[in-house]
C-alpha atoms as a PDB file:
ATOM      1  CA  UNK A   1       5.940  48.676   8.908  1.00  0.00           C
ATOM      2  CA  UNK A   2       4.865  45.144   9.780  1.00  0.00           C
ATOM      3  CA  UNK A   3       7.190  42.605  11.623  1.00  0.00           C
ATOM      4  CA  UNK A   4       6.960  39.068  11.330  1.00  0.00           C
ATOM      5  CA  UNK A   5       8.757  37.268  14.085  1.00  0.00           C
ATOM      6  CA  UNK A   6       8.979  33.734  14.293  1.00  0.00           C
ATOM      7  CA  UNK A   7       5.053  33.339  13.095  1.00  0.00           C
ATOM      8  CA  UNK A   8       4.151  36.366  15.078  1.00  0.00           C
ATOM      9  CA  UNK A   9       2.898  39.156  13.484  1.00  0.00           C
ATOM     10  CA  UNK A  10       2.903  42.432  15.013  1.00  0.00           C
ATOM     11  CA  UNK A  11       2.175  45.860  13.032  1.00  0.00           C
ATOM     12  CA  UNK A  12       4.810  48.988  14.680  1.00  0.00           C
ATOM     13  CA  UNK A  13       4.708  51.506  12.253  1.00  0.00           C
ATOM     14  CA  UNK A  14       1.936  53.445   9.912  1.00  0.00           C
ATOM     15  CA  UNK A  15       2.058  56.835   7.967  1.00  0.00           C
ATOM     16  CA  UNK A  16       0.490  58.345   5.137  1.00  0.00           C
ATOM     17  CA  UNK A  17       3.283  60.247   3.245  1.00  0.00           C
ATOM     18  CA  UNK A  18       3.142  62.837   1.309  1.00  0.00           C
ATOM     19  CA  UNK A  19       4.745  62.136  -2.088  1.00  0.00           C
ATOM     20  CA  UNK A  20       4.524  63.815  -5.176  1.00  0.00           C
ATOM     21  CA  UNK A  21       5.650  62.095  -9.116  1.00  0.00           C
ATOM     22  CA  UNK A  22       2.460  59.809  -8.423  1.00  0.00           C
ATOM     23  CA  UNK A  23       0.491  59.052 -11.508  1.00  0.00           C
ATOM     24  CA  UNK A  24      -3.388  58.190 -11.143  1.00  0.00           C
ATOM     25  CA  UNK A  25      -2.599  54.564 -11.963  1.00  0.00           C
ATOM     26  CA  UNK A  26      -0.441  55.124  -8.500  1.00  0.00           C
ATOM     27  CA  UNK A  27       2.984  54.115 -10.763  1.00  0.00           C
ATOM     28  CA  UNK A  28       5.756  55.977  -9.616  1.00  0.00           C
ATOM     29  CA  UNK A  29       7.410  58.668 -12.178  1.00  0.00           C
ATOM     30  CA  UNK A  30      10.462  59.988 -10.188  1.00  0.00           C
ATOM     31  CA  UNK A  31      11.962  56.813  -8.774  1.00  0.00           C
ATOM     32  CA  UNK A  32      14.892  58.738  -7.477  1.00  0.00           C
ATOM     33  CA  UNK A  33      12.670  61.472  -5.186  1.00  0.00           C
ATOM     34  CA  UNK A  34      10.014  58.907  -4.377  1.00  0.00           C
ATOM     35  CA  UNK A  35      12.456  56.211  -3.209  1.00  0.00           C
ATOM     36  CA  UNK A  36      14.361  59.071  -1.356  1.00  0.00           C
ATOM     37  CA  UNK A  37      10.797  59.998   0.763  1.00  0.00           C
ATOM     38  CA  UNK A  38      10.345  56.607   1.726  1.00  0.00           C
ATOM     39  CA  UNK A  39      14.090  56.078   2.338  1.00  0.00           C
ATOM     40  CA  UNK A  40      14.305  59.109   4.623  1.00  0.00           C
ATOM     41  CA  UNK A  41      11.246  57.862   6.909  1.00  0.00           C
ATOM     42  CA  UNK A  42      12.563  54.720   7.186  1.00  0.00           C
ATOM     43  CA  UNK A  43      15.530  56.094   8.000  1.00  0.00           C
ATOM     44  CA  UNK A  44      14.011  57.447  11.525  1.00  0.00           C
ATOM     45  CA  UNK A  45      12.993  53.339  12.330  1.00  0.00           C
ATOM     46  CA  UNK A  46      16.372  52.457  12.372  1.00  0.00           C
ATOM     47  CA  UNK A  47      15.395  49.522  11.952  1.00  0.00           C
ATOM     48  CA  UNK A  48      16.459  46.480   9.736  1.00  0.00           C
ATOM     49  CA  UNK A  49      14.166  45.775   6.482  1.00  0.00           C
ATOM     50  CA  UNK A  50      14.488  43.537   3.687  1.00  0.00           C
ATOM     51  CA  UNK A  51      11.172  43.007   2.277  1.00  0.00           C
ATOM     52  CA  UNK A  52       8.159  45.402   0.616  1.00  0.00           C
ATOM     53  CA  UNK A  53       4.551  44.570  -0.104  1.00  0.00           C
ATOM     54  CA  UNK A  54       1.931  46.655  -2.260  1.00  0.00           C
ATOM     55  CA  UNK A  55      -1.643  47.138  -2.370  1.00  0.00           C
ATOM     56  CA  UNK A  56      -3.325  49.176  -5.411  1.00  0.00           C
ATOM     57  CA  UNK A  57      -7.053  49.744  -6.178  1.00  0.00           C
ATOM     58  CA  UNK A  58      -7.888  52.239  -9.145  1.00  0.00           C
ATOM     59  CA  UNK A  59      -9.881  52.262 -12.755  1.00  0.00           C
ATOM     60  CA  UNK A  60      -6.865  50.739 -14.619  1.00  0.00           C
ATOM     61  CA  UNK A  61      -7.672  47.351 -12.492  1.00  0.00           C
ATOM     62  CA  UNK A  62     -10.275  45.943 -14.510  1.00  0.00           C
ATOM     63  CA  UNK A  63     -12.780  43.280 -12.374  1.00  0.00           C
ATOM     64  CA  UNK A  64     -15.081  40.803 -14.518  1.00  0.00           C
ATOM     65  CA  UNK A  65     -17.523  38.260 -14.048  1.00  0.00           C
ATOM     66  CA  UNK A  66     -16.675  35.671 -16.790  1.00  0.00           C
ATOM     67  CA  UNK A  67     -18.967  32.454 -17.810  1.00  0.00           C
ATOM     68  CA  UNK A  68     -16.528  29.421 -20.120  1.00  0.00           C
ATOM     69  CA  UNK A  69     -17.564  25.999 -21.211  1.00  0.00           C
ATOM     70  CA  UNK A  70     -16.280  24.104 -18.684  1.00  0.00           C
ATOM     71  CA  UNK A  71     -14.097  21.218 -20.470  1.00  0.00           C
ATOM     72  CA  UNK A  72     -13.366  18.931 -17.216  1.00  0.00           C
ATOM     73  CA  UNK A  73      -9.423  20.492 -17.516  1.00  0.00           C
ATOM     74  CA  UNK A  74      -8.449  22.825 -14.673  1.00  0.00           C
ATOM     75  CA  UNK A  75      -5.513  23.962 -17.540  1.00  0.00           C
ATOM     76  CA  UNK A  76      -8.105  25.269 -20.000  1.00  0.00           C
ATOM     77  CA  UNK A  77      -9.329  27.680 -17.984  1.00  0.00           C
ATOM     78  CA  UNK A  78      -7.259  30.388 -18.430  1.00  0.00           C
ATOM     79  CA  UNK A  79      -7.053  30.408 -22.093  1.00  0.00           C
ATOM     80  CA  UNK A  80     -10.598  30.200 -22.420  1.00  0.00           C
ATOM     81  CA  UNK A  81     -10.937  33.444 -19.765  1.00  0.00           C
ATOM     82  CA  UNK A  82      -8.518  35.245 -21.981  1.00  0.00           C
ATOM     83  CA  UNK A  83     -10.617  34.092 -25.211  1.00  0.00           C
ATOM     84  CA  UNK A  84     -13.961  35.167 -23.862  1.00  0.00           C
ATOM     85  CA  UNK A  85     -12.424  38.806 -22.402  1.00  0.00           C
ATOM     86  CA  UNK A  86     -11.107  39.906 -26.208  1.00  0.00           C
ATOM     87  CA  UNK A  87     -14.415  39.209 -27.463  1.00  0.00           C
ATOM     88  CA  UNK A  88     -15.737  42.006 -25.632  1.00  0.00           C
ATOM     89  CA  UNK A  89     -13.333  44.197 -24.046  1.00  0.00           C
ATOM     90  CA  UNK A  90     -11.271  46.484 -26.639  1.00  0.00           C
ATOM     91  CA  UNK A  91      -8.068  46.109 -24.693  1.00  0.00           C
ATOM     92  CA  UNK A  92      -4.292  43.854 -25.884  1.00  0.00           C
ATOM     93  CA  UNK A  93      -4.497  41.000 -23.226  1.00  0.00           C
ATOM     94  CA  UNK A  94      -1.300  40.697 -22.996  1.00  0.00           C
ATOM     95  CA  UNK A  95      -0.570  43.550 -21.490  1.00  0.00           C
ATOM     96  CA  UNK A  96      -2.252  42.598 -18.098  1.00  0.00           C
ATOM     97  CA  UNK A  97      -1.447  40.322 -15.646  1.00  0.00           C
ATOM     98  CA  UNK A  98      -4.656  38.146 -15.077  1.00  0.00           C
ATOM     99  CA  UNK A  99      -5.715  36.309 -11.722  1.00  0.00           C
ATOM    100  CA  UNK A 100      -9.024  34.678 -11.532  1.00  0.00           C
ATOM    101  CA  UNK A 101     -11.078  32.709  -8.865  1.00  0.00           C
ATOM    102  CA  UNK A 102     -13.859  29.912  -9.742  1.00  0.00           C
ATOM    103  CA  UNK A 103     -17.124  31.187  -8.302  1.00  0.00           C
ATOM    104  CA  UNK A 104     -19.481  28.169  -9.429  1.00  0.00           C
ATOM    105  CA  UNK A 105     -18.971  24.942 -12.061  1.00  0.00           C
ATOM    106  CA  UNK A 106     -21.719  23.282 -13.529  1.00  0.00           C
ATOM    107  CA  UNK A 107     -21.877  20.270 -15.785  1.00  0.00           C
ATOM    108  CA  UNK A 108     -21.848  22.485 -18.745  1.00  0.00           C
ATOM    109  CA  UNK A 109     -20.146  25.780 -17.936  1.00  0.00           C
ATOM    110  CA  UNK A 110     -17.687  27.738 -14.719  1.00  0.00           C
ATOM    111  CA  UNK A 111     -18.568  31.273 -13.566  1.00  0.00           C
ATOM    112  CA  UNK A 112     -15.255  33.118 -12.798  1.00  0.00           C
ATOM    113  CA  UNK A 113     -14.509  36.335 -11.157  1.00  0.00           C
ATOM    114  CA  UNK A 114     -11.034  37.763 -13.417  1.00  0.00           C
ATOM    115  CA  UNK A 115      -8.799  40.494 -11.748  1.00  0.00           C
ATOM    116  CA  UNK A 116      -6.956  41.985 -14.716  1.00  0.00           C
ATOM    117  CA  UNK A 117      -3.848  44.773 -13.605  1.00  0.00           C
ATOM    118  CA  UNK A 118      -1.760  45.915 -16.197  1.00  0.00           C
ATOM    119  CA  UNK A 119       2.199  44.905 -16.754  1.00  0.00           C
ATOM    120  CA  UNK A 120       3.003  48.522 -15.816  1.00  0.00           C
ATOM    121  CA  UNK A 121       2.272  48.197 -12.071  1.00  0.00           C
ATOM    122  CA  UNK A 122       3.957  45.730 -11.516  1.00  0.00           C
ATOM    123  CA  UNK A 123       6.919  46.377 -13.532  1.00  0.00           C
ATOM    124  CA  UNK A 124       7.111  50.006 -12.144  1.00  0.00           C
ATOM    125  CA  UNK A 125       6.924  48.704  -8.518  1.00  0.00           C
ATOM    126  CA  UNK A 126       9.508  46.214  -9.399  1.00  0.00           C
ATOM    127  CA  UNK A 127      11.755  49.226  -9.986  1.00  0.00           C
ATOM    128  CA  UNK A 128      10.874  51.361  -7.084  1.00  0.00           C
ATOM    129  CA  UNK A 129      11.872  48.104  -5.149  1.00  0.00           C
ATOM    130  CA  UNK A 130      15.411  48.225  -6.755  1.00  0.00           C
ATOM    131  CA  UNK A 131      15.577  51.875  -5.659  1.00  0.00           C
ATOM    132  CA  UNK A 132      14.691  50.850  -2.055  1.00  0.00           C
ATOM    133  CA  UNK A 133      16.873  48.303  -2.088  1.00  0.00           C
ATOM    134  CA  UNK A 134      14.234  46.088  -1.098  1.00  0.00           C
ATOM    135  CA  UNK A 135      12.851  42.561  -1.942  1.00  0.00           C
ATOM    136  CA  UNK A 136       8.949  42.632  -3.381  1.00  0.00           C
ATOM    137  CA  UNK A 137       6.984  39.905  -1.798  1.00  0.00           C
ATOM    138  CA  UNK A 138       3.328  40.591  -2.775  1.00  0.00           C
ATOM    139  CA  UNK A 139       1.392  42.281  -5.220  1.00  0.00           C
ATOM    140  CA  UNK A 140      -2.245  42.379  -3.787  1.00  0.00           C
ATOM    141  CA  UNK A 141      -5.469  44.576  -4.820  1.00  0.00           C
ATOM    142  CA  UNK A 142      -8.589  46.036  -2.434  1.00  0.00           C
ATOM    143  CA  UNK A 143     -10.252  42.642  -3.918  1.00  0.00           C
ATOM    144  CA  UNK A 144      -8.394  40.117  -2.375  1.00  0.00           C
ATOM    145  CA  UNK A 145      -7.558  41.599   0.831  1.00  0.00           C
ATOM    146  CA  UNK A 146     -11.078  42.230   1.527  1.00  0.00           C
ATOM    147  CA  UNK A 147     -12.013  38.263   0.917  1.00  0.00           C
ATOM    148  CA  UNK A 148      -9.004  37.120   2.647  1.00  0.00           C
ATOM    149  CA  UNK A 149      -9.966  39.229   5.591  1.00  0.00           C
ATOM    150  CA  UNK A 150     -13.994  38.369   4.811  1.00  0.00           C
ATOM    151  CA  UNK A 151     -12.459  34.060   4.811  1.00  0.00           C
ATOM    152  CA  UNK A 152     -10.381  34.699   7.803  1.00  0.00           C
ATOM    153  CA  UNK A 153     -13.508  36.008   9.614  1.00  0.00           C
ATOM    154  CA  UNK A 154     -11.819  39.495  10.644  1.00  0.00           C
ATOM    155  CA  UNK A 155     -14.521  41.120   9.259  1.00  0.00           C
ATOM    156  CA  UNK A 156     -17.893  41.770  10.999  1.00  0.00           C
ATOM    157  CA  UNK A 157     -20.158  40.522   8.391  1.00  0.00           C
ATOM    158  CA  UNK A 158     -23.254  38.198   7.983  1.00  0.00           C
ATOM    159  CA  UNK A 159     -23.839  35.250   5.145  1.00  0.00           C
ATOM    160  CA  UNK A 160     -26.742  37.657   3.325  1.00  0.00           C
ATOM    161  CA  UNK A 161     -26.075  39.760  -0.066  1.00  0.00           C
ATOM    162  CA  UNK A 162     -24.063  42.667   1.033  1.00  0.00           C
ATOM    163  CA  UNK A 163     -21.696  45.603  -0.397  1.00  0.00           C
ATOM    164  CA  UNK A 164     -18.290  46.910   1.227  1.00  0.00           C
ATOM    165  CA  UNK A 165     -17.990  50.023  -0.182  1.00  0.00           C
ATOM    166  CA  UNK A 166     -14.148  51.496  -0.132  1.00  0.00           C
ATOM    167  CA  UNK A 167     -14.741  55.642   0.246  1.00  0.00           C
ATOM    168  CA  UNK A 168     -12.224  57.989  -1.591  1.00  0.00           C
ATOM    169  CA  UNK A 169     -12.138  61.442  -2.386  1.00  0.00           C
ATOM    170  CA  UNK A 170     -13.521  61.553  -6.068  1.00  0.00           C
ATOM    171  CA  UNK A 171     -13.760  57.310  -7.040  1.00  0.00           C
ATOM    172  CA  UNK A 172     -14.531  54.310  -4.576  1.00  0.00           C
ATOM    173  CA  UNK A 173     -14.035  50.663  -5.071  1.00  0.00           C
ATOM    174  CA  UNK A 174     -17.984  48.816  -4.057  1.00  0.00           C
ATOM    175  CA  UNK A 175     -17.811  45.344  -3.093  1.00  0.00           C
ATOM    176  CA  UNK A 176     -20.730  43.073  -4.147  1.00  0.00           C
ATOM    177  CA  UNK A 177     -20.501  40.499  -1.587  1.00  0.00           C
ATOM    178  CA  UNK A 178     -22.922  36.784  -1.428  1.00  0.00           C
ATOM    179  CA  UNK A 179     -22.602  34.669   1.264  1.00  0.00           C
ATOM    180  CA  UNK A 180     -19.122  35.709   2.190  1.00  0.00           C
ATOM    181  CA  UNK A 181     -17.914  35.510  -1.140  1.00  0.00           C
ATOM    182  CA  UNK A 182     -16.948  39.167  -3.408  1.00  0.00           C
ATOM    183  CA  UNK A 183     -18.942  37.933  -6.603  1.00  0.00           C
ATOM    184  CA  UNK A 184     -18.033  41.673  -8.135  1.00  0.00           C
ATOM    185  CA  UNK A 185     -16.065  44.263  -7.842  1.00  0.00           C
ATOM    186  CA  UNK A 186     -16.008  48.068  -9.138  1.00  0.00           C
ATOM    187  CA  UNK A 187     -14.521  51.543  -9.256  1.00  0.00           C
ATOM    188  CA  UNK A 188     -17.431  54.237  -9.336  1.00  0.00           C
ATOM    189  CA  UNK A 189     -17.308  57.778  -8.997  1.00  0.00           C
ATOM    190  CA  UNK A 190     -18.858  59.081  -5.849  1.00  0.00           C
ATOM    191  CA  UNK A 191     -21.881  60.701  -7.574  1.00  0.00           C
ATOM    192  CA  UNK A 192     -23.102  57.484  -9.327  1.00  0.00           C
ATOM    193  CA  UNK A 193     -22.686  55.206  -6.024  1.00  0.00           C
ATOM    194  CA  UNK A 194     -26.733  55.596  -5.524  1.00  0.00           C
ATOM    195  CA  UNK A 195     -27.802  54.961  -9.137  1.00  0.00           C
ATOM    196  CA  UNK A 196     -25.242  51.783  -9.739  1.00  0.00           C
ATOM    197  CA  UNK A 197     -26.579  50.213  -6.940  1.00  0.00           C
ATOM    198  CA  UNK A 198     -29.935  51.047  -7.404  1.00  0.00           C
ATOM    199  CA  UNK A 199     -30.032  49.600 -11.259  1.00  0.00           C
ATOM    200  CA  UNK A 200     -26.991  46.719 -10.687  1.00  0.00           C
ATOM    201  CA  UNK A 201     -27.829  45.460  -7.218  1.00  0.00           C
ATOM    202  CA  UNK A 202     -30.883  44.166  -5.822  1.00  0.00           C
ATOM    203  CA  UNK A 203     -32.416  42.799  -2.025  1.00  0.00           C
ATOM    204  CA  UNK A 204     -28.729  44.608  -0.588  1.00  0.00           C
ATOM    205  CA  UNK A 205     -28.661  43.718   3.304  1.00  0.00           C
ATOM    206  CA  UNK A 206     -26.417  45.977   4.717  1.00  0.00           C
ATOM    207  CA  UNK A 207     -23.913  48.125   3.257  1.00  0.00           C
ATOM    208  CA  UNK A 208     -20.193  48.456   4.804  1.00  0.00           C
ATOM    209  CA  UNK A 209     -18.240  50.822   4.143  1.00  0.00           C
ATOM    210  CA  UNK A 210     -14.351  52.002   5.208  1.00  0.00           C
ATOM    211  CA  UNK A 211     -12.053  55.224   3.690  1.00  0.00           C
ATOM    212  CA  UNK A 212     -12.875  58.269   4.023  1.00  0.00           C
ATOM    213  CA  UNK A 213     -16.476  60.075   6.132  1.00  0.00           C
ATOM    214  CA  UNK A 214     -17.432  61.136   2.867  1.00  0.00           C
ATOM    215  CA  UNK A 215     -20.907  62.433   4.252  1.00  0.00           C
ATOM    216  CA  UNK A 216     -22.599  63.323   1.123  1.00  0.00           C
ATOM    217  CA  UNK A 217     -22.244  59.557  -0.378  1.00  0.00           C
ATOM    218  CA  UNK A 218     -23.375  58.626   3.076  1.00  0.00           C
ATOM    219  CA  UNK A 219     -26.513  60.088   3.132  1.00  0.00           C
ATOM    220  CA  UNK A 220     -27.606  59.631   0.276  1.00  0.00           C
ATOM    221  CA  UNK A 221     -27.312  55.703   0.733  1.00  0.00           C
ATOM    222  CA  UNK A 222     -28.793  55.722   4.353  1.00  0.00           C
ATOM    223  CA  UNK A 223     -31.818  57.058   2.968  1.00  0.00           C
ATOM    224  CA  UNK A 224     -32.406  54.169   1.075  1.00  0.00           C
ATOM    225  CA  UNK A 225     -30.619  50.861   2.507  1.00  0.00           C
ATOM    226  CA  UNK A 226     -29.251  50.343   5.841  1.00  0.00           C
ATOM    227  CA  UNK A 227     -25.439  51.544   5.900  1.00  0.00           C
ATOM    228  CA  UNK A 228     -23.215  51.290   8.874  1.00  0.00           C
ATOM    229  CA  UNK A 229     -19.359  51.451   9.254  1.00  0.00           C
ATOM    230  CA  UNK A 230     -17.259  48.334   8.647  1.00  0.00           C
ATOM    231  CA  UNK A 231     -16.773  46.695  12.150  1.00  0.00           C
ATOM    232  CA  UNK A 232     -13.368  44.190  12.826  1.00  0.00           C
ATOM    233  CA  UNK A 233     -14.165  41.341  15.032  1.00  0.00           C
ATOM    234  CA  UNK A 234     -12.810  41.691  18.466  1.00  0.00           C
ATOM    235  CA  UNK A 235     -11.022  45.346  17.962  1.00  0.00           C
ATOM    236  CA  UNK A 236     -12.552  48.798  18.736  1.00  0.00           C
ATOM    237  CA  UNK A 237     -10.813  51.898  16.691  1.00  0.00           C
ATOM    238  CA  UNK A 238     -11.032  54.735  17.601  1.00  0.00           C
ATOM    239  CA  UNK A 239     -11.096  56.817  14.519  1.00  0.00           C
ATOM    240  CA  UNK A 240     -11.752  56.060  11.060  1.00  0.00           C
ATOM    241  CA  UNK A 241      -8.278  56.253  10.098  1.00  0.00           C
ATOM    242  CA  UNK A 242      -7.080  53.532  12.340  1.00  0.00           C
ATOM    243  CA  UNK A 243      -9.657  51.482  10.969  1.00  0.00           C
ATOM    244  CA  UNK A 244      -8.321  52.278   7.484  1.00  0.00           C
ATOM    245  CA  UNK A 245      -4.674  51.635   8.439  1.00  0.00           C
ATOM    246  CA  UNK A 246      -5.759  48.101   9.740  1.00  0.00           C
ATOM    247  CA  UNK A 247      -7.209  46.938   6.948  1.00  0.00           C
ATOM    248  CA  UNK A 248      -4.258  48.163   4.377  1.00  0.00           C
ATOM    249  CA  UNK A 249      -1.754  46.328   6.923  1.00  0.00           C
ATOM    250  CA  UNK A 250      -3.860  43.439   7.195  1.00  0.00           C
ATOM    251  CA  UNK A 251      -3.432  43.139   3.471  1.00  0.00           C
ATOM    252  CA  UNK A 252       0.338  43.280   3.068  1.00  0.00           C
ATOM    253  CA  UNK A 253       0.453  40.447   5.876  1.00  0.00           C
ATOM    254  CA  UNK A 254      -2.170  38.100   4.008  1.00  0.00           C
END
């Protein structure tokens, strides 16, 4: 629970809770029990709220590096993003909601990164808003908060080519990272971590990495590049959840 009075942000409230009717594209199938966990912990705040944010990461999220012509119009863009994507990728475009961010422009041609999420997240956490009787503010994705954090300089990094690497249980979202800028973005299953970077990634300066102490993915990367846990500037956790927590708050705020 984050509180933003006048300008001043202040974060009072953070717990994991344990909800079942979860789907792996984290869209809600009960609306009713869900809405009636969250309800009941909020409950215990007493505590006026008005407002929800969301953050989502998972393989549904689809991140590309796109090259168009550039034409000189800043309006062209998109259409010409969703033109090159169905030339390649076997999927009904207009299903997903697509947000994109110039990387380079040359005479001749832009470089984009595209974040594609599907309709249904949104439109499913639209609901579970209605439910809560709450107003949805922000839809955001691991992506974006980790640049906006990376621009902000609240993360420890340097300007070199580097990977943030998001630890979960079975998948983790890697971070390709050049001169403070994510260039690329990915989901991976914990057992091909080594081998993607190893064939997709080359001269890596450090690698970051936040979630979970996921020792056997650790190891096997510290053998081979230099790997040390994410740092914030100016703040010492104490554990590696309260790390974790900060940087999921930090992204509902920016």
């Amino acid at each position: 629970m984050i509180e933003n009075y006048f300008g001043k942000i202040k974060v009072k409230f953070t717990k994991t809770l344990d909800c079942e009717y979860i789907t792996d594209m984290n869209t809600v199938t009960n609306f009713d029990q869900v809405s009636k966990v969250i309800k009941n912990e909020i409950s215990t705040m007493k505590l006026l709220l008005n407002k929800v944010s969301y953050t989502v990461q998972n393989k549904y999220i689809i991140s590309r590096d796109v090259e168009i012509i550039n034409t000189n119009h800043r309006q062209d863009i998109l259409g010409l993003i969703k033109y090159e994507l169905i030339q390649y990728m076997p999927i009904d475009i207009e299903k997903y909601i697509i947000k994109y961010k110039v990387l380079e422009v040359f005479p001749e041609k832009i470089n984009a990164q595209v974040i594609l999420m599907p309709k249904t997240i949104k439109n499913n956490y639209k609901e579970l808003s209605k439910y809560l009787k709450l107003k949805p503010i922000k839809l955001g994705v691991n992506f974006n908060i980790l640049q906006n954090l990376i621009e902000k300089d609240i993360l420890d990094i340097n300007n070199e080519l580097n990977i943030i690497l998001d630890i979960k249980k079975d998948r983790s979202n890697l971070n390709i990272i050049k001169n403070k800028s994510i260039i690329r973005s990915h989901t991976i299953n914990n057992e091909d971590i080594f081998d993607f970077i190893a064939k997709n990634v080359t001269d890596v300066n450090n690698i970051y990495y936040y979630g979970i102490e996921a020792k056997n993915v650790i190891n096997i990367l510290n053998a081979s590049y230099k790997i040390e846990k994410l740092n914030i500037n100016n703040r010492d956790f104490q554990t590696q959840g309260d790390l974790n927590r900060f940087i999921s708050n930090m992204g509902l705020i920016y």
